[in-house]
Protein backbone atom coordinates (compact mmCIF):
# COMPACT_ATOMS: atom_id res chain seq x y z
CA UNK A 1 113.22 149.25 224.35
CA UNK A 2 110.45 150.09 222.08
CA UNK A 3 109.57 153.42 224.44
CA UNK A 4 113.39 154.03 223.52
CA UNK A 5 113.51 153.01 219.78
CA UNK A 6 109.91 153.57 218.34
CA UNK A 7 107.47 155.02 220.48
CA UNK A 8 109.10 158.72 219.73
CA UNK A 9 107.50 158.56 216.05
CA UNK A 10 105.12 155.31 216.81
CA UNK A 11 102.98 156.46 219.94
CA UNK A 12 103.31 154.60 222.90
CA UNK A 13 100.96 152.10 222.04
CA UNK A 14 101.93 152.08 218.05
CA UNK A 15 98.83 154.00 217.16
CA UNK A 16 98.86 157.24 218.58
CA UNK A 17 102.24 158.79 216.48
CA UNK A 18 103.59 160.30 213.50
CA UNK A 19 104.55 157.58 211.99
CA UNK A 20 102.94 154.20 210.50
CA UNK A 21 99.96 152.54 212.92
CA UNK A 22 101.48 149.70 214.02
CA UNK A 23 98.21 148.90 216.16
CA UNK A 24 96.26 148.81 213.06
CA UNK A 25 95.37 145.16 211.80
CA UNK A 26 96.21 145.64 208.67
CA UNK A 27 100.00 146.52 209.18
CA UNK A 28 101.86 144.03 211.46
CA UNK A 29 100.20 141.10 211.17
CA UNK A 30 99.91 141.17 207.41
CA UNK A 31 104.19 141.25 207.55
CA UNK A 32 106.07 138.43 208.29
CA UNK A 33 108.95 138.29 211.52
CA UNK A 34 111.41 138.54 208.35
CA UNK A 35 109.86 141.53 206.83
CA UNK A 36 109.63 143.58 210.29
CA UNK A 37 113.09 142.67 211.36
CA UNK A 38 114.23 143.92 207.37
CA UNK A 39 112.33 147.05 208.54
CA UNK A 40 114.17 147.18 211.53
CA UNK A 41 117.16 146.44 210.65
CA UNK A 42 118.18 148.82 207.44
CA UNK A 43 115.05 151.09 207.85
CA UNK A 44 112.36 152.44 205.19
CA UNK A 45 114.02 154.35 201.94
CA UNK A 46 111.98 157.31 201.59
CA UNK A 47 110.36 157.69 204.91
CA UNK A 48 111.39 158.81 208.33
CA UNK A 49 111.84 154.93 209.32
CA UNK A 50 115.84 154.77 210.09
CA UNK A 51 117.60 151.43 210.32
CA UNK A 52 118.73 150.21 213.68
CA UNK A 53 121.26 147.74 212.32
CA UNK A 54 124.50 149.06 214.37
CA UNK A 55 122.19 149.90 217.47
CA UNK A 56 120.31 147.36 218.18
CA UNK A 57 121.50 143.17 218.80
CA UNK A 58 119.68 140.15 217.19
CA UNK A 59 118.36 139.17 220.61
CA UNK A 60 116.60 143.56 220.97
CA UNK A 61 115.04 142.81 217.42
CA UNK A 62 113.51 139.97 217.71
CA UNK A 63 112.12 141.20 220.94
CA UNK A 64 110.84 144.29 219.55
CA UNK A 65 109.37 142.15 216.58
CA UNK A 66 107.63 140.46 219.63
CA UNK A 67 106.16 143.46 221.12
CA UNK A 68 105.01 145.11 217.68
CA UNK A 69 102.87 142.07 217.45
CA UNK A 70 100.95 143.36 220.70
CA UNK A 71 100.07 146.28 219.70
CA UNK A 72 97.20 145.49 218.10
CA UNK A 73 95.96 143.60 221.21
CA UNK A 74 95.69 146.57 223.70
């Protein structure tokens, strides 16, 4: 899901993208599950972050909010 989803802007291993690091120490585990499923959810106004509210189920979130967490671990 997250190669589907994320990786495109991300980087495969949340580091290696466009978009924000999500390897880096200082992003993910500094937000709470709340604040990354927000983020997930409706998306970041003024950035290229959409919102994946009408794509993606509670059970996909919460196991994407799992994976983010990872990152930083590989």
């Amino acid at each position: 899901m997250y190669g589907t989803y994320c990786a495109g802007c991300h980087g495969s291993r949340g580091n290696d993208g466009v978009a924000a690091d999500l390897a880096l120490a200082e992003v993910a585990p500094t937000l709470s599950d709340t604040e990354l499923e927000n983020f997930i959810r409706q998306g970041i106004e003024g950035t290229n972050m959409p919102g994946f509210d009408k794509t993606l189920d509670d059970g996909q979130i919460k196991a994407l909010i799992t994976h983010v967490r990872t990152l930083g671990e590989q």
